[in-house]
C-alpha atoms as a PDB file:
ATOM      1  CA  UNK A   1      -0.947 -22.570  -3.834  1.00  0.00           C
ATOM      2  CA  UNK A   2      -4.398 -23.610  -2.918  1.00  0.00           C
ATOM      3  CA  UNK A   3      -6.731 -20.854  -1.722  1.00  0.00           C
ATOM      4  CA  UNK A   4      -6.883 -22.768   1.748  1.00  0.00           C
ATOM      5  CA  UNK A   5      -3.104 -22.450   2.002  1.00  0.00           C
ATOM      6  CA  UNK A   6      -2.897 -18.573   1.820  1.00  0.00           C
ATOM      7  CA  UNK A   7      -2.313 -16.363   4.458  1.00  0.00           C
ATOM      8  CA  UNK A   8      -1.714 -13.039   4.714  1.00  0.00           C
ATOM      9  CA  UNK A   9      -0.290 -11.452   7.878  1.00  0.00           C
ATOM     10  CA  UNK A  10      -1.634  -7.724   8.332  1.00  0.00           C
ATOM     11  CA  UNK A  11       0.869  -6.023  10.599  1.00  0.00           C
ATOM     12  CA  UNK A  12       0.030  -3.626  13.271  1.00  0.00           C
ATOM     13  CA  UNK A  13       2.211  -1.905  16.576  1.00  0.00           C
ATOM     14  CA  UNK A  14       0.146   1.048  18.517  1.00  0.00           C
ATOM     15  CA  UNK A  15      -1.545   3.792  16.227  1.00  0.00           C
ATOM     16  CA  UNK A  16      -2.935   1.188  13.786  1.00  0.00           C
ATOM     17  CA  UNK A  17      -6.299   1.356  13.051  1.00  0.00           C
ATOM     18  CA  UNK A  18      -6.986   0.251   9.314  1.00  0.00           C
ATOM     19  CA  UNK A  19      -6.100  -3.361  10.039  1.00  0.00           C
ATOM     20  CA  UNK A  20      -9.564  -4.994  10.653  1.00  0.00           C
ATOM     21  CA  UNK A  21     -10.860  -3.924   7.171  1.00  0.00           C
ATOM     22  CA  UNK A  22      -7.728  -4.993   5.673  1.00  0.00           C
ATOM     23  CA  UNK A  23      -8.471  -8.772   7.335  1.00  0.00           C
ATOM     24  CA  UNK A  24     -12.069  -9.051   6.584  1.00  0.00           C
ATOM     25  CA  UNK A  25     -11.099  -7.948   3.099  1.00  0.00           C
ATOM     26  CA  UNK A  26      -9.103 -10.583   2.589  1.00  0.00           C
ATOM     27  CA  UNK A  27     -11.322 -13.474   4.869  1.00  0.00           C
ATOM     28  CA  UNK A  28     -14.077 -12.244   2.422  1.00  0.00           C
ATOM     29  CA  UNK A  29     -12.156 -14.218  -0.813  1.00  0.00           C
ATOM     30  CA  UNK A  30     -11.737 -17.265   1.351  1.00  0.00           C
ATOM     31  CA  UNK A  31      -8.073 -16.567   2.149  1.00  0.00           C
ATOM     32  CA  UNK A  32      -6.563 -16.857   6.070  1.00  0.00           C
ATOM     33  CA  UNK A  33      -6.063 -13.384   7.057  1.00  0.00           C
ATOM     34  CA  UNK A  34      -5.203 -12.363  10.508  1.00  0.00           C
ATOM     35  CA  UNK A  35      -3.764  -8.854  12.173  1.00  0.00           C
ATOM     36  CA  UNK A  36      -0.114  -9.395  13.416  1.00  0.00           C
ATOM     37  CA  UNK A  37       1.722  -7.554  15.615  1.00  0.00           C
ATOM     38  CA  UNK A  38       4.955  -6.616  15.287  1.00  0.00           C
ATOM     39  CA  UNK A  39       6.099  -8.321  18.604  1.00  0.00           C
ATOM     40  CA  UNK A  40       4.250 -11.596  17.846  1.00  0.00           C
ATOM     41  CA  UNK A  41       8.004 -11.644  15.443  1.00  0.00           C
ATOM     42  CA  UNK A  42      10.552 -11.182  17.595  1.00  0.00           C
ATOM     43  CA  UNK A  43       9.399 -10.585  21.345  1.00  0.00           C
ATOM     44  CA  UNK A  44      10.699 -13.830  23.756  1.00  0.00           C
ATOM     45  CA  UNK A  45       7.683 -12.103  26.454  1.00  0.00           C
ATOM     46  CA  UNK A  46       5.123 -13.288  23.926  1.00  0.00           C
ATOM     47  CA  UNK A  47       3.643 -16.700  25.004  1.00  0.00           C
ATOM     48  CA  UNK A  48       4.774 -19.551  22.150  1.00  0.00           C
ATOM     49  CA  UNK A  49       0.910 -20.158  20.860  1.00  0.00           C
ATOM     50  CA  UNK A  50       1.576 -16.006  19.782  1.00  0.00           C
ATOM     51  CA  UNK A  51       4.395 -15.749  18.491  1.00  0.00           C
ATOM     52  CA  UNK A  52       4.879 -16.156  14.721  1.00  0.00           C
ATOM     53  CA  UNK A  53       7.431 -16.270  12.069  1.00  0.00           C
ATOM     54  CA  UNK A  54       7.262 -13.629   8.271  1.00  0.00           C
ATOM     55  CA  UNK A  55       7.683 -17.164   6.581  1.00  0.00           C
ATOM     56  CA  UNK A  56       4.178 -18.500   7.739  1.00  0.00           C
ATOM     57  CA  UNK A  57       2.699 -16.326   5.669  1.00  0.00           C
ATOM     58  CA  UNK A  58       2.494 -15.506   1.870  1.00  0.00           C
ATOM     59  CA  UNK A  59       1.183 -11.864   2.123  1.00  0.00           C
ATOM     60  CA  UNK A  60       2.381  -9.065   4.347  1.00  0.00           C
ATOM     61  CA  UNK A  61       0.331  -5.821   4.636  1.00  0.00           C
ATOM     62  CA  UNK A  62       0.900  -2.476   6.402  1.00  0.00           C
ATOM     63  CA  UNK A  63      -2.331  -0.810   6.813  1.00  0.00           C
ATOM     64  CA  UNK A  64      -3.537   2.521   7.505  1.00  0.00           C
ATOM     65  CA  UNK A  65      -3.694   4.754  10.799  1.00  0.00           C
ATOM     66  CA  UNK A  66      -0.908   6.581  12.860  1.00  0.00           C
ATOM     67  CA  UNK A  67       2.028   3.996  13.646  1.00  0.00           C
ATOM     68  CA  UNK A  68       3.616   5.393  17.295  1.00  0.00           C
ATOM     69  CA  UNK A  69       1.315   8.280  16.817  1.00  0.00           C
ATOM     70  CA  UNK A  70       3.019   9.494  13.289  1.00  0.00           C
ATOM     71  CA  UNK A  71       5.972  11.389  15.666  1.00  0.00           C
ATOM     72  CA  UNK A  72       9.115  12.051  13.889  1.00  0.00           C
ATOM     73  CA  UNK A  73       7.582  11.531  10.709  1.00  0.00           C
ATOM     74  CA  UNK A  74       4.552   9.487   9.580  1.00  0.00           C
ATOM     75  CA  UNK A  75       5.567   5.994   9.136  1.00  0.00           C
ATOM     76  CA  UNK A  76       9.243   6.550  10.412  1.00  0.00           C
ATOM     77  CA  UNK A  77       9.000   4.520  13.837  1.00  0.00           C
ATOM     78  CA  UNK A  78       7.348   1.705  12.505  1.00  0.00           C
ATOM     79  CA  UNK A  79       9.950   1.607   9.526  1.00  0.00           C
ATOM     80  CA  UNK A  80      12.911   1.478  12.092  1.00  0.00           C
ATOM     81  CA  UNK A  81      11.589  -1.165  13.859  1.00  0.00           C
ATOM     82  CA  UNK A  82      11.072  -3.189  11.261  1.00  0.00           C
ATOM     83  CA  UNK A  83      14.265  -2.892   9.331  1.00  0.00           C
ATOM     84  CA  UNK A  84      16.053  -2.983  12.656  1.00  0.00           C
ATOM     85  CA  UNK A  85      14.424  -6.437  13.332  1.00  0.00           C
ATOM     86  CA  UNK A  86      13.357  -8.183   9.961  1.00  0.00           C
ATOM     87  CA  UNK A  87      15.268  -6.294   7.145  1.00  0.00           C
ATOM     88  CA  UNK A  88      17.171 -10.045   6.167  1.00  0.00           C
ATOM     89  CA  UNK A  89      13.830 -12.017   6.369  1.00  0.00           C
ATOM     90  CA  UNK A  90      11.494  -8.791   4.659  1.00  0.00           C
ATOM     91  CA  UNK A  91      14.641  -8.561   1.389  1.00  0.00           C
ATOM     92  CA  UNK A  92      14.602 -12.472   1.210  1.00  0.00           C
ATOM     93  CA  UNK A  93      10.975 -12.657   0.861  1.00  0.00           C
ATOM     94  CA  UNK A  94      10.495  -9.366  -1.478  1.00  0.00           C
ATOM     95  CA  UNK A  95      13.323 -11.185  -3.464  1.00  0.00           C
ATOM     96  CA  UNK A  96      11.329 -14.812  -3.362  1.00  0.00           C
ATOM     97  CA  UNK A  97       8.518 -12.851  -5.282  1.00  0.00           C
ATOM     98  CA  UNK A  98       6.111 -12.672  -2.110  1.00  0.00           C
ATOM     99  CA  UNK A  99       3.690  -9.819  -2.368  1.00  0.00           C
ATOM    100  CA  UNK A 100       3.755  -6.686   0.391  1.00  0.00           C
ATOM    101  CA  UNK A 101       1.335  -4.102   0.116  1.00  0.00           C
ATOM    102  CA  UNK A 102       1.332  -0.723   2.291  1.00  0.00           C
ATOM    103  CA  UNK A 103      -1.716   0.827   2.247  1.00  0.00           C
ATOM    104  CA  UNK A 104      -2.201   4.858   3.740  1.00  0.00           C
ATOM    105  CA  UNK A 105       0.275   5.047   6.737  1.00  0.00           C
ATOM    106  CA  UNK A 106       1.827   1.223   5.051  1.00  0.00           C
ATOM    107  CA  UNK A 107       2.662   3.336   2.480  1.00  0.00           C
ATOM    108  CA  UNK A 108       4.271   5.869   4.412  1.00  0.00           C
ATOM    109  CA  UNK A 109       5.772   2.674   6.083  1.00  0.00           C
ATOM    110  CA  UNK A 110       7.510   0.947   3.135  1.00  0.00           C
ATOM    111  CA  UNK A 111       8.915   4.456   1.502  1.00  0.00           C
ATOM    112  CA  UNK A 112      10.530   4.976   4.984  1.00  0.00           C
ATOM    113  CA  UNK A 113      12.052   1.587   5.028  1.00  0.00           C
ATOM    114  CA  UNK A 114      13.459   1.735   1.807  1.00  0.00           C
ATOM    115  CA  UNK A 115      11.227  -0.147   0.026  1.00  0.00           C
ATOM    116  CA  UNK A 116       9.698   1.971  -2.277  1.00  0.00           C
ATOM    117  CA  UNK A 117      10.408   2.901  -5.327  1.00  0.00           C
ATOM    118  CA  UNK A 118      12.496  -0.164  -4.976  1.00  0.00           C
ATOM    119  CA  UNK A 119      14.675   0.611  -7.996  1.00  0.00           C
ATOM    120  CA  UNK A 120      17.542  -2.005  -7.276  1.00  0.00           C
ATOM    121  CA  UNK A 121      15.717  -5.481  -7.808  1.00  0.00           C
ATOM    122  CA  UNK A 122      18.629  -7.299  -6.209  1.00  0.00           C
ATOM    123  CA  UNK A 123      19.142  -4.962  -3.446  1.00  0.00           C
ATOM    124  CA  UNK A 124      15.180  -4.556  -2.591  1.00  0.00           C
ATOM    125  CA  UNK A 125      15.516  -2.084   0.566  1.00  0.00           C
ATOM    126  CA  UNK A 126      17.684   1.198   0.068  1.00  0.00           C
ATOM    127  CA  UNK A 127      19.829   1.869   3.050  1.00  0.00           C
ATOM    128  CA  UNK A 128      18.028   5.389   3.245  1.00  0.00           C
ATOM    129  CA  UNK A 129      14.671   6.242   2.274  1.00  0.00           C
ATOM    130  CA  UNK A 130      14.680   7.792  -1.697  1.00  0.00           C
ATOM    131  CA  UNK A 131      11.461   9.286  -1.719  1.00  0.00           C
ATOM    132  CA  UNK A 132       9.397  11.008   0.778  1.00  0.00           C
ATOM    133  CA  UNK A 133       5.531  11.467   1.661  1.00  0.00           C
ATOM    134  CA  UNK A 134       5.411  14.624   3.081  1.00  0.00           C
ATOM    135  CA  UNK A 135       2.629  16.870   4.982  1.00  0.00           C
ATOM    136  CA  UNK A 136      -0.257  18.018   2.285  1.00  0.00           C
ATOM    137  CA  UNK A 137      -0.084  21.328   0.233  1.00  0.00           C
ATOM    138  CA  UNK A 138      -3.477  22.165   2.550  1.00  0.00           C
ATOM    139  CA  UNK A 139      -1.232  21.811   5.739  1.00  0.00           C
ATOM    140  CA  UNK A 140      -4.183  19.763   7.353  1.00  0.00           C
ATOM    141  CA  UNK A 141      -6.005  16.244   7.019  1.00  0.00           C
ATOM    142  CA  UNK A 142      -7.762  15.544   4.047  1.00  0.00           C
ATOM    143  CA  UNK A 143     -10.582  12.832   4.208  1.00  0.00           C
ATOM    144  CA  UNK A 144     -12.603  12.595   0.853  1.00  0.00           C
ATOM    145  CA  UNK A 145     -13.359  10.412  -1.567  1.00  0.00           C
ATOM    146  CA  UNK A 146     -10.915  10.561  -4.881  1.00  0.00           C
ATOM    147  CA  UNK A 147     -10.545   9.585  -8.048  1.00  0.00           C
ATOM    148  CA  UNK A 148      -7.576   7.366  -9.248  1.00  0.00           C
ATOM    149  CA  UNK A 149      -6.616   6.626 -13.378  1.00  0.00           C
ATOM    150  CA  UNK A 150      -5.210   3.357 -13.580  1.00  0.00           C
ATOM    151  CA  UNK A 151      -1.961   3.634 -15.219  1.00  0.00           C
ATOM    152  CA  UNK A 152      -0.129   0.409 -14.925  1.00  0.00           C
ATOM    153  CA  UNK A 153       0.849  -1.616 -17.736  1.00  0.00           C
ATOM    154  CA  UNK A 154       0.799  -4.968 -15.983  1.00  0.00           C
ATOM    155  CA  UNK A 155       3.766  -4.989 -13.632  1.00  0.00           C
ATOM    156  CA  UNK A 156       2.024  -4.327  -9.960  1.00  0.00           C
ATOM    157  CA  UNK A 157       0.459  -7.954  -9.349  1.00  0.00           C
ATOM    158  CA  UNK A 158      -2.023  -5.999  -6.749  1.00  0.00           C
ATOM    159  CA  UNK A 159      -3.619  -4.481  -9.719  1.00  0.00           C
ATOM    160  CA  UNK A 160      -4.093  -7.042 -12.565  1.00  0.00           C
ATOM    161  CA  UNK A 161      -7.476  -6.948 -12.324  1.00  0.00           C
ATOM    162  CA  UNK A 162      -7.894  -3.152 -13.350  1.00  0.00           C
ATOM    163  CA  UNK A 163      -8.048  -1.770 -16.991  1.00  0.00           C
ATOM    164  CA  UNK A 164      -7.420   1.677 -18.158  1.00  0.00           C
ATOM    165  CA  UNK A 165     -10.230   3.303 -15.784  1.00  0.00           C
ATOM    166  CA  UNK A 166     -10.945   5.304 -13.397  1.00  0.00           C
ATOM    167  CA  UNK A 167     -12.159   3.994  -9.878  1.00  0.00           C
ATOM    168  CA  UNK A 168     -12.934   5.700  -6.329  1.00  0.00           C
ATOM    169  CA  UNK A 169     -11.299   4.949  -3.664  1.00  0.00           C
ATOM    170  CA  UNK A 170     -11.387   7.149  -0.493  1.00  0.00           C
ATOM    171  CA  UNK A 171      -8.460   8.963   1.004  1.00  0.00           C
ATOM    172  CA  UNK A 172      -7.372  10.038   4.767  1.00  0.00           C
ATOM    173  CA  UNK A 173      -4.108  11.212   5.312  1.00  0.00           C
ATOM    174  CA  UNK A 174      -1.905  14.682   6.467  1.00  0.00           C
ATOM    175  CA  UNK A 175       1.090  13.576   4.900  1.00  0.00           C
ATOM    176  CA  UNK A 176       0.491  12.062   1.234  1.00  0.00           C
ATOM    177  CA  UNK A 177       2.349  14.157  -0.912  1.00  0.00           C
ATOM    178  CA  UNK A 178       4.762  11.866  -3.138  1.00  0.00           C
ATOM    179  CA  UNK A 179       7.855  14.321  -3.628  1.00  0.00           C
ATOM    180  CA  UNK A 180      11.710  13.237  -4.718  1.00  0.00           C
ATOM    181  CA  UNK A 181      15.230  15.115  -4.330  1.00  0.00           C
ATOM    182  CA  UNK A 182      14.981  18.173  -4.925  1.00  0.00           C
ATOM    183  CA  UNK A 183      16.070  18.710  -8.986  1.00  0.00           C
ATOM    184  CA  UNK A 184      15.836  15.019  -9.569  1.00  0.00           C
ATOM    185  CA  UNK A 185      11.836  14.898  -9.653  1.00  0.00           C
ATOM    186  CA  UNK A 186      11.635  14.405 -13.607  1.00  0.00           C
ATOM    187  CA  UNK A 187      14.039  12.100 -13.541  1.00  0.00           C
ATOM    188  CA  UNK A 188      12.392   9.560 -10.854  1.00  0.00           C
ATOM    189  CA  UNK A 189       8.922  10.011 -12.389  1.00  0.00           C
ATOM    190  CA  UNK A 190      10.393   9.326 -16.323  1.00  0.00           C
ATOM    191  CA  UNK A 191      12.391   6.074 -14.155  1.00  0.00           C
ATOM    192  CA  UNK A 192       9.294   5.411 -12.454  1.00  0.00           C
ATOM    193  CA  UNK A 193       7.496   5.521 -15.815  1.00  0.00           C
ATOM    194  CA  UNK A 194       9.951   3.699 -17.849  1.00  0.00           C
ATOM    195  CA  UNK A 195       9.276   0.236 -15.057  1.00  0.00           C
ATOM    196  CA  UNK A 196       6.135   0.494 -15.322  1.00  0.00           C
ATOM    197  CA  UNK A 197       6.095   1.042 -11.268  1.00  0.00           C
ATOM    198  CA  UNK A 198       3.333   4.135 -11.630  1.00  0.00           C
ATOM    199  CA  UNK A 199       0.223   2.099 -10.789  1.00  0.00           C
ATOM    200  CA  UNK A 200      -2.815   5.511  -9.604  1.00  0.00           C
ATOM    201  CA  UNK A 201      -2.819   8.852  -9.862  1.00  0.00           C
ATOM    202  CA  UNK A 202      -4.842  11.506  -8.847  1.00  0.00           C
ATOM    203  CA  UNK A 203      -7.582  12.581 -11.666  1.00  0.00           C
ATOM    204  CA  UNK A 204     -11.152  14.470 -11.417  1.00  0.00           C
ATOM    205  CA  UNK A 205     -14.183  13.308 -12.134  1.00  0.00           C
ATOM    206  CA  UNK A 206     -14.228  13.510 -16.182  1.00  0.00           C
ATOM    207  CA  UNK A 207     -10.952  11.680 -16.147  1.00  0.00           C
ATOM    208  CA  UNK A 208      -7.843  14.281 -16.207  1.00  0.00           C
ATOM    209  CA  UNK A 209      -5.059  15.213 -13.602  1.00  0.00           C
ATOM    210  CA  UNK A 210      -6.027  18.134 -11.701  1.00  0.00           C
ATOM    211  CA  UNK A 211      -5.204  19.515  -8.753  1.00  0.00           C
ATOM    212  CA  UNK A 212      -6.773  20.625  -5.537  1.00  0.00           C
ATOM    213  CA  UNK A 213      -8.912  19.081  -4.012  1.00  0.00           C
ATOM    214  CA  UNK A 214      -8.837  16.186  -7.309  1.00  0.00           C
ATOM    215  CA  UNK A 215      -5.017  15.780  -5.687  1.00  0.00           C
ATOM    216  CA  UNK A 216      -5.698  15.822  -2.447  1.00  0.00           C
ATOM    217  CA  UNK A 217      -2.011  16.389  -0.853  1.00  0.00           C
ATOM    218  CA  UNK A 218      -0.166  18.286  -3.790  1.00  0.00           C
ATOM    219  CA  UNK A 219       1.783  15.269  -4.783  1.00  0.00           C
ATOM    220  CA  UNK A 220       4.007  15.457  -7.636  1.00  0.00           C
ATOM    221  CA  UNK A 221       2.691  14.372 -11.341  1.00  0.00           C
ATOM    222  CA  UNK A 222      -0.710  13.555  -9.248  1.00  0.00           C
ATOM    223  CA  UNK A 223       0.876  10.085  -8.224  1.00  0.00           C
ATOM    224  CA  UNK A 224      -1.440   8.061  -5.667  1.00  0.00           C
ATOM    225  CA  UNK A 225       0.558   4.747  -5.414  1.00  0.00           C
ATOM    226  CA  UNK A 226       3.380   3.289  -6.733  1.00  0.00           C
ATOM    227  CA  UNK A 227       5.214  -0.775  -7.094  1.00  0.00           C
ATOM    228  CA  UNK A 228       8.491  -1.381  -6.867  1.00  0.00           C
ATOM    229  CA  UNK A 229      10.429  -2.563  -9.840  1.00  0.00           C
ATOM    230  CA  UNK A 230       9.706  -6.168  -9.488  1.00  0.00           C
ATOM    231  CA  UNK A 231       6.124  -5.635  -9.093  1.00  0.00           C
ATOM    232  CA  UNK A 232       5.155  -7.302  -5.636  1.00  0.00           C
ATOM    233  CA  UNK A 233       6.083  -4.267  -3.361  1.00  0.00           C
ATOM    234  CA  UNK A 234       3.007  -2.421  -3.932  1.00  0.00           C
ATOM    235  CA  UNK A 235       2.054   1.102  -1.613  1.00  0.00           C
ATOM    236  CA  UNK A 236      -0.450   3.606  -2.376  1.00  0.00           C
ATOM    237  CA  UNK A 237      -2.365   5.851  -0.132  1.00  0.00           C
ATOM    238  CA  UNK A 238      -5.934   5.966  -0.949  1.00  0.00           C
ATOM    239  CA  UNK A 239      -7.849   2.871   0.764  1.00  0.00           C
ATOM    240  CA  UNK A 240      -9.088   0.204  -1.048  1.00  0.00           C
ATOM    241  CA  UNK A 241     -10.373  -1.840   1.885  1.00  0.00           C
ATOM    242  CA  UNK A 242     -12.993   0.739   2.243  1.00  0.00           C
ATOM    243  CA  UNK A 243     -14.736   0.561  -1.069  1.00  0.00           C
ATOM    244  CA  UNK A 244     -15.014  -3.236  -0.994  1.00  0.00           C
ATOM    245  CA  UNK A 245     -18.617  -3.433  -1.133  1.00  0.00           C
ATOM    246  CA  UNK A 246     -20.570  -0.900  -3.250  1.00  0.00           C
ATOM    247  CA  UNK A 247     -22.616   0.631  -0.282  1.00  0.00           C
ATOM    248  CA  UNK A 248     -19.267   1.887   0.455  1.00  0.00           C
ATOM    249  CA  UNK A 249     -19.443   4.300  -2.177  1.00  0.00           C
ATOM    250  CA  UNK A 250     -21.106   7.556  -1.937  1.00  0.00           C
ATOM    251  CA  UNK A 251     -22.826   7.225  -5.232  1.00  0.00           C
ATOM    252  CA  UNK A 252     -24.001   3.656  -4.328  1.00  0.00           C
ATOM    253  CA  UNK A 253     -27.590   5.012  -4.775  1.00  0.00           C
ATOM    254  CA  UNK A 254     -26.934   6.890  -8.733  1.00  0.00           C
ATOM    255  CA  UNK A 255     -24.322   3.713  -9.727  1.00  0.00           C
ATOM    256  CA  UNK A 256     -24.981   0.104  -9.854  1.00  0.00           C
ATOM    257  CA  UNK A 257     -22.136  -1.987  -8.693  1.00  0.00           C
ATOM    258  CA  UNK A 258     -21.683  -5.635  -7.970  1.00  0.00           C
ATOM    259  CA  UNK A 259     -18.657  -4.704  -5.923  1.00  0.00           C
ATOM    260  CA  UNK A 260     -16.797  -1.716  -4.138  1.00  0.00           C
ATOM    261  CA  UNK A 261     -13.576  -0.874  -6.263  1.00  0.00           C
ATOM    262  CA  UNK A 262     -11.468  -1.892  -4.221  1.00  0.00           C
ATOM    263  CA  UNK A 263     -12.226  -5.587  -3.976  1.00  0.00           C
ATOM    264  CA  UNK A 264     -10.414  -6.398  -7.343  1.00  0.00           C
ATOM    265  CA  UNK A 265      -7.323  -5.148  -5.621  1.00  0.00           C
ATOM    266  CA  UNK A 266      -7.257  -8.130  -3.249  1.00  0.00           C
ATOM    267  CA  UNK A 267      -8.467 -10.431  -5.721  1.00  0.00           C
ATOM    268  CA  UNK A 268      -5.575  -9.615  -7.893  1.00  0.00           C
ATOM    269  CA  UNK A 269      -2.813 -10.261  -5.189  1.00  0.00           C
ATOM    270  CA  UNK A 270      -5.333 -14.014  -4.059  1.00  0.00           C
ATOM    271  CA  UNK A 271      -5.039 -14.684  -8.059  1.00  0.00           C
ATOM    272  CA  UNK A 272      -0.987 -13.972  -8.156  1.00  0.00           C
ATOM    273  CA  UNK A 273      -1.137 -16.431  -5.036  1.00  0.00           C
ATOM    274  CA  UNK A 274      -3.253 -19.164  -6.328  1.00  0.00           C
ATOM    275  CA  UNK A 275      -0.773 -19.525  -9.013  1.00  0.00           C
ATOM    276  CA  UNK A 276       2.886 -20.032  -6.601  1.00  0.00           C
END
C-alpha cells in the first residue's frame, strides 16, 4: 500500500477529546487521517458527502477522553454501540489483518467490546467482555507522566519499532487498572505471556516494576497495554500521541531527543501498512 493510499479513521461519539492529536499524529507521517464519527457509519440523517463506510479505511483508532461521559462504566456505551452496529464489519476486518488501536478511554473501548485480550483468533470479539479496566487503587484521576518497559517480543505491529527500553509516555485516566476473574489472574497473565500479547508495563525510573505512583492505577503485574493474539488489535492506556515531539516531554530540557516517544508507535502501524 502506498503511503498516499492510507487512511486511518479515528473514531469519536460525544465525550471524545483525544482525537485531534491522534489525527495530526498520523497527518504528520504523510498518511490521510481524519476524526470519524460514529454516525458518519450508519446514520441515514447524515448528508451522503458524510457518511462513510469501516472499509474506506485501513486503520481504525479509539482515542482517549470520556465516551457518553464514562456512565455505566468507562468505555461501556461506546462499546455497545459499536458492536450493536459494526460487530460483522469490525471481526471481518480484525480477521483481514487490519490494524485497530484503542488508546486511554479506546482502550477501555475495545476490552468492553470484546476485543481485548482477543484470545480466540478466529472468533476476534468475545460475546462478553473477559477482562476489565476498573477505577484506580487511588480512587481518583491520575494525570502524570509514566514510565513503560517494552516487553513485546514482536507480535503487536503498533510497536515494532521499540527495543527492550524504557520510554515515557503520559497517563490520564480514573479507571486503568487491568484486573481478570477473580482466581484466574495468573492464569490470563502466564496466557497473555505465552502470545506474546503483553506489549508495556508500568516500571520506575531505574527500570523495575513498582508500584504507586510508578503504577499509576494498581493494575495487575504493572500491565499498561496489551495486543490481541493476532497482533493488530492493539490497546494501552498511557498516550502516545502526546509525546510525539520531544518538547512534549518534561525532561525535554536535561534529554536530547529527535522525537517524542511516542512517534515510533505510529510509524510502526504506517510501516505494517506500507507493506499490505
Amino acid at each position: 500500500m502506498e503511503l498516499e493510499e492510507i487512511k486511518v479513521a479515528v473514531l469519536r461519539i460525544e465525550g471524545t477529546n483525544c482525537e485531534d492529536e491522534t489525527v495530526k499524529a498520523f497527518r504528520s507521517l504523510g498518511v490521510q487521517a481524519e476524526a470519524v464519527h460514529l454516525k458518519q457509519f450508519y446514520s441515514d440523517m447524515i448528508k451522503e458527502s458524510d457518511s462513510r463506510n469501516i472499509w474506506d479505511y485501513s486503520c481504525l483508532v479509539f482515542p482517549g477522553g470520556f465516551s457518553a461521559g464514562d456512565y455505566v462504566r468507562a468505555g461501556a456505551i461506546f462499546s455497545a454501540r459499536v458492536k450493536s452496529l459494526l460487530r460483522s464489519d469490525l471481526e471481518d476486518f480484525i480477521r483481514e489483518g487490519y490494524p485497530i488501536l484503542g488508546i486511554c478511554n479506546g482502550f477501555q473501548v475495545l476490552v468492553e467490546l470484546g476485543a481485548l485480550p482477543g484470545f480466540d483468533e478466529d472468533k476476534p470479539i468475545a460475546d462478553k467482555p473477559l477482562m476489565a479496566l476498573a477505577i484506580n487503587d487511588s480512587n481518583r484521576f491520575e494525570c502524570r507522566p509514566t514510565y513503560l518497559r517494552h516487553e513485546n517480543r514482536g507480535k503487536c505491529i503498533f510497536t515494532k519499532r521499540y527495543g527492550d527500553e524504557i520510554v515515557m509516555f503520559p497517563v490520564a485516566h480514573a479507571e486503568g487498572k487491568v484486573v481478570f476473574p477473580i482466581g484466574k489472574e495468573e492464569e490470563f497473565f502466564e496466557t497473555l505471556r505465552e502470545n506474546d500479547q503483553i506489549v508495556f508495563r508500568y516500571v520506575d525510573s531505574e527500570g523495575n516494576y513498582a508500584g504507586y505512583p510508578w503504577n499509576p492505577n494498581g493494575s495487575f503485574k504493572n500491565i499498561a497495554g496489551i495486543c490481541n493474539v493476532k497482533g493488530n488489535v492493539f490497546g494501552l492506556m498511557p498516550h502516545p500521541e502526546r509525546v510525539i515531539h520531544p518538547w512534549q516531554h518534561p525532561d525535554w530540557m536535561r534529554v536530547e531527543r529527535k522525537e517524542g516517544d511516542g512517534l515510533r508507535l505510529f510509524k510502526s502501524v504506517v510501516d505494517y501498512l506500507s507493506k499490505l
